[in-house]
Structures are given as C-alpha cells and as structure tokens.
Protein backbone atom coordinates (compact mmCIF):
# COMPACT_ATOMS: atom_id res chain seq x y z
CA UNK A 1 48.10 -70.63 -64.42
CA UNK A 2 49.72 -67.04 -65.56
CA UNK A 3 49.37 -67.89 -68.72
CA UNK A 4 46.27 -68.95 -68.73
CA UNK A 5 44.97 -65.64 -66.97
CA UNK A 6 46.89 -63.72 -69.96
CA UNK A 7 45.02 -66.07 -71.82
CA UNK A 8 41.61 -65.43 -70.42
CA UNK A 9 42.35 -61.46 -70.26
CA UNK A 10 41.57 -59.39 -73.55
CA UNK A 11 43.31 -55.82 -73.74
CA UNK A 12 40.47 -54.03 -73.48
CA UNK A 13 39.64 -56.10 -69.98
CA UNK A 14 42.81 -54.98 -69.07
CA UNK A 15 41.99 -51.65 -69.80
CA UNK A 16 38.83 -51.59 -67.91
CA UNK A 17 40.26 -53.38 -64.99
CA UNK A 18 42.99 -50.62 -64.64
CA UNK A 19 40.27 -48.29 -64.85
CA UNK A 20 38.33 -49.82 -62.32
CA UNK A 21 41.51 -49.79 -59.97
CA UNK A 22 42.30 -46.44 -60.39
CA UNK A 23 38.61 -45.05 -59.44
CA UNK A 24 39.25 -46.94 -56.71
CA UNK A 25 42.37 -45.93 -55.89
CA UNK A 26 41.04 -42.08 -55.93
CA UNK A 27 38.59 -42.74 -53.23
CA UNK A 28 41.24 -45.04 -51.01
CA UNK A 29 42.92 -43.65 -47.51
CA UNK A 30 46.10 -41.63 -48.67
CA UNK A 31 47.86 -43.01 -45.87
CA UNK A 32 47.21 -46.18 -46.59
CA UNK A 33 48.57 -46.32 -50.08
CA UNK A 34 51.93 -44.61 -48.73
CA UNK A 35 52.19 -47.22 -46.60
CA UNK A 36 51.83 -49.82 -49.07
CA UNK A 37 53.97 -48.11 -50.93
CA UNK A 38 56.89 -47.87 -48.70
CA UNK A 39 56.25 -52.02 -47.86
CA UNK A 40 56.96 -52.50 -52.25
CA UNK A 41 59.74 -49.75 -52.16
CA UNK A 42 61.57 -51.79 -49.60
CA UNK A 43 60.63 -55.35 -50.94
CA UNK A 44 60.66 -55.84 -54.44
CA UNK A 45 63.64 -54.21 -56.53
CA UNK A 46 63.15 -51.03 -58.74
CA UNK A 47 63.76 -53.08 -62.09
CA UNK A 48 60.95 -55.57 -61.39
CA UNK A 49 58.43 -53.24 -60.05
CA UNK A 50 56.41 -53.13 -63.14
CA UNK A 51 56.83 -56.47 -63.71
CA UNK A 52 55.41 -57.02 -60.04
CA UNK A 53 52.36 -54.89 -61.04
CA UNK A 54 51.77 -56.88 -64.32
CA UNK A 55 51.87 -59.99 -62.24
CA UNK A 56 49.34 -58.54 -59.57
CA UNK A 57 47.12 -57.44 -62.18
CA UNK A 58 46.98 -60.87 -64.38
CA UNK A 59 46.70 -62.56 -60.72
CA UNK A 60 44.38 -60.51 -59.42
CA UNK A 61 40.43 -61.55 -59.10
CA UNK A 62 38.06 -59.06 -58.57
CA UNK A 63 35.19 -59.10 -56.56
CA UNK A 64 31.96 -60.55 -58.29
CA UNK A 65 29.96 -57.38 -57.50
CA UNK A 66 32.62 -55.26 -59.98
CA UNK A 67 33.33 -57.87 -62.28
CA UNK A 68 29.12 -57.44 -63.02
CA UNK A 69 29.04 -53.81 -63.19
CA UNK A 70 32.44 -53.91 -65.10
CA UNK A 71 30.65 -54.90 -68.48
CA UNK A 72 27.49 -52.42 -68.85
CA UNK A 73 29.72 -49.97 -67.32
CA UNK A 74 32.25 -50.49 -70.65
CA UNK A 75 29.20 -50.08 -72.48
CA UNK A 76 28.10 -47.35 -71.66
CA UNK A 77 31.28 -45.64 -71.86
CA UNK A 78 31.78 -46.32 -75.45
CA UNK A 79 28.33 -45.16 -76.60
CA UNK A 80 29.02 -41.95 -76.23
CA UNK A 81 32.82 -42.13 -77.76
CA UNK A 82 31.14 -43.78 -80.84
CA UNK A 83 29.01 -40.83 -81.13
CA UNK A 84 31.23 -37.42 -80.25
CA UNK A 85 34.76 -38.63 -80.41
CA UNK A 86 37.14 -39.99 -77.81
CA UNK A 87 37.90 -37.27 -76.09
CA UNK A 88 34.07 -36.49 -75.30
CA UNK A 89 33.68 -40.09 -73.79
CA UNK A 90 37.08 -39.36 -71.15
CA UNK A 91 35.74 -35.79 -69.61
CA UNK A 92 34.34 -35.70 -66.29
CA UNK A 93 31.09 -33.37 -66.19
CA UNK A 94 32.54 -30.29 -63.96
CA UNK A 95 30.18 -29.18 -61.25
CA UNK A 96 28.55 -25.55 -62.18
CA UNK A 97 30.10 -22.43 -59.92
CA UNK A 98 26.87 -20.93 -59.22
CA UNK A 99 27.30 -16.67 -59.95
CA UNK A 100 28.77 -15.16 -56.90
CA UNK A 101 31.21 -17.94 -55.86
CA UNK A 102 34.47 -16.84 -54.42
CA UNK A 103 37.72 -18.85 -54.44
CA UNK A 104 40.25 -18.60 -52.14
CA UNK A 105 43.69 -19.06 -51.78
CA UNK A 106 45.89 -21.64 -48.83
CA UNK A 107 49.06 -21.49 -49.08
CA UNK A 108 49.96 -25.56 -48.33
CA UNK A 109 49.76 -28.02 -51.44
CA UNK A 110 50.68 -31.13 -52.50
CA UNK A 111 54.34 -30.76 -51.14
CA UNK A 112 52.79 -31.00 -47.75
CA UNK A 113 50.79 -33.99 -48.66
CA UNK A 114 47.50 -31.73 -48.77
CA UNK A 115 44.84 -33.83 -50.27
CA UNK A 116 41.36 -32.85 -51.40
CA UNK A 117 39.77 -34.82 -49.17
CA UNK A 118 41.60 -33.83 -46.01
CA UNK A 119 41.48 -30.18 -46.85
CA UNK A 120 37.59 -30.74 -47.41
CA UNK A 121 36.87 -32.54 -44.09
CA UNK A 122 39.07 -30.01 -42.40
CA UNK A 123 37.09 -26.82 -43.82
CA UNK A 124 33.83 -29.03 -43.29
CA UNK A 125 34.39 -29.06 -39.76
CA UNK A 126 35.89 -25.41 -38.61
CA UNK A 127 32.94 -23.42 -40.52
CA UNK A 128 30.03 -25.86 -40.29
CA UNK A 129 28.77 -26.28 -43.88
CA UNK A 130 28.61 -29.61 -45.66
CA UNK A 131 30.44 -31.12 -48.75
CA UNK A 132 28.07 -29.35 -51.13
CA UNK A 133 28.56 -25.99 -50.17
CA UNK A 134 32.07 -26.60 -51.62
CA UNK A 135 32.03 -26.23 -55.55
CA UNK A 136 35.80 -26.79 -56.31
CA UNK A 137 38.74 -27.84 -54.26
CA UNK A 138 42.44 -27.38 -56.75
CA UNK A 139 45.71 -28.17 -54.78
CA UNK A 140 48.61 -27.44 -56.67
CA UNK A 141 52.66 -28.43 -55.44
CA UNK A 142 52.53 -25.25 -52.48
CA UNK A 143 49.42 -23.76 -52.76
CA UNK A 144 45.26 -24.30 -52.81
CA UNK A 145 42.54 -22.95 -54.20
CA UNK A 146 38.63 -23.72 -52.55
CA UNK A 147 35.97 -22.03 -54.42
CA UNK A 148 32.25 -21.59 -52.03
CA UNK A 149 29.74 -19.02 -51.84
CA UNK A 150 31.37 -15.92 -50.34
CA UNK A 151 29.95 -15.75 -46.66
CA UNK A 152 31.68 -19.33 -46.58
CA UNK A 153 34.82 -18.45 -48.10
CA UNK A 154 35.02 -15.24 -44.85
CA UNK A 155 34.47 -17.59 -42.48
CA UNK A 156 37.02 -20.21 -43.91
CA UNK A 157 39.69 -17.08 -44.44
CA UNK A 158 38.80 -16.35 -40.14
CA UNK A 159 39.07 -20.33 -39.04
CA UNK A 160 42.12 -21.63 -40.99
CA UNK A 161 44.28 -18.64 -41.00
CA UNK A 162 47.21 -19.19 -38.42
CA UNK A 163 46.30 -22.78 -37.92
CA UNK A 164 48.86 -25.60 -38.53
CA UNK A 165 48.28 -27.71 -41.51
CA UNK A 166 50.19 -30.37 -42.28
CA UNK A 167 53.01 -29.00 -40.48
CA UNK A 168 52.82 -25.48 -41.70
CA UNK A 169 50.98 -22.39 -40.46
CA UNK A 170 48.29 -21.55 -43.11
CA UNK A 171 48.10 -18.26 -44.81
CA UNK A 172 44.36 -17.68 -46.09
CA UNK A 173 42.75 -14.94 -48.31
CA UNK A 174 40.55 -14.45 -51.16
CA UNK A 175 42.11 -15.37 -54.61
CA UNK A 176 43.09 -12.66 -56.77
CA UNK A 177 41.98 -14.71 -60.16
C-alpha cells in the first residue's frame, strides 16, 4: 500500500501537500502542536523521526474539501512565477503602515513562547480595538515589536506595562526605529 501511495504521489503533489500543511500548521493552537510534539519526542527515536514524517505524509489522506482547492490553488500560484520569476510567486503581499503609525517595543519574545497570535488577542482585549487596528506584530528571540496608530500604541504602552506575560513582567515603550 506505501508503495503504491509513493506511486500515486508526484513531487510536485508532495510539494503542495507540504504546503498545504504548513498554512495549516500557522493557523493551529501553539499548545497543541507542543504537545504533540512532546508525545513524538518521547515515542519514536530521533534517527527515525523523519522517516516517521515521510511515512505520515505518503499515509496521510486529506480531506476532500482541500484535496479540490489543492489543484486551482497550484495553478494559480504558478501563473504568476511563469510570468515575474520565482521569487515574485513566494512573497506574501505586506499590509500598508498607513503614515503616522507608531511601533512599539515589549520586551518578551519567542524565548518566552510569545506568539503573534497570543500577543494580538492579549493587546485586543486590554485597549479595546480590533485585529485591524494592528498593522504589524514582529516577535523576535526576547523582544516585540507591534506597530498601530499612535493613540493605540499610548494606550497599549499604559495597559501592558508591569503586567506578567508569559511569566515575565513586561517593559513597554515606543520603538526607537
């Protein structure tokens, strides 16, 4: 049956399924996936873990809804590469900073498993504003950066400052860059 799921598989649906994993694996609970990932640390050995992953991906069967969309999605992906290159095709539009945007600065990261997310819902909810009045959210190993209009970015400095995240006490101020 592996082999006739190798079979079956081209490269390029490998690619795409990887792809389609991985989007999904940026919008999945953090939590979640450590726990998983504890449960394969502890039960399959280090020198067969991508061997494991291989396996799971050959074995795998994707829902029928993403297996449809999979195809035009391809598509569409590669019109663009066949037109401006590669590397046009891979970029991710960036949201426009409208003029007047501050950014400011949090001093907890990725080292305190900070995630983009959590920091979002948690500034969300202490000033009142909604995920669009956020234009940019960067978390580095120890430190943050949150870029909103300025009146935001006060009130965010007043609310988080002093408050525990993620087992540290958050210093907050506007960005110097």
């Amino acid at each position: 049956m592996e082999k006739e799921n190798a079979k079956e598989l081209s490269e390029e649906e490998l690619a795409s399924r990887i792809g389609t994993l991985l989007q999904g694996m940026k919008s999945a609970d953090p939590e979640e996936l450590e726990k998983v990932k504890s449960i394969v640390k502890r039960n399959v050995p280090f020198f067969t873990r991508s061997a494991f992953l291989a396996y799971l991906l050959l074995n795998a069967r994707m829902p029928r809804q993403e297996r449809k969309q999979e195809r035009p999605l391809r598509k569409a992906a590669e019109a663009p590469a066949a037109q401006e290159g590669e590397a046009a095709a891979k970029e991710e539009p960036k949201r426009q900073i409208p003029e007047g945007a501050k950014t400011i600065y949090i001093d907890v990261g990725k080292m305190k498993h900070l995630y983009p997310k959590d920091l979002s819902r948690r500034i969300q909810a202490e000033i009142g504003i909604t995920r669009d009045d956020i234009y940019q959210i960067r978390i580095h190993d120890k430190y943050s950066f949150v870029t909103m209009s300025e009146e935001n970015c006060q009130k965010a400095i007043e609310k988080l400052s002093g408050q525990d995240i993620n087992g540290r006490i958050a210093k907050v101020a506007f960005s110097n860059k």
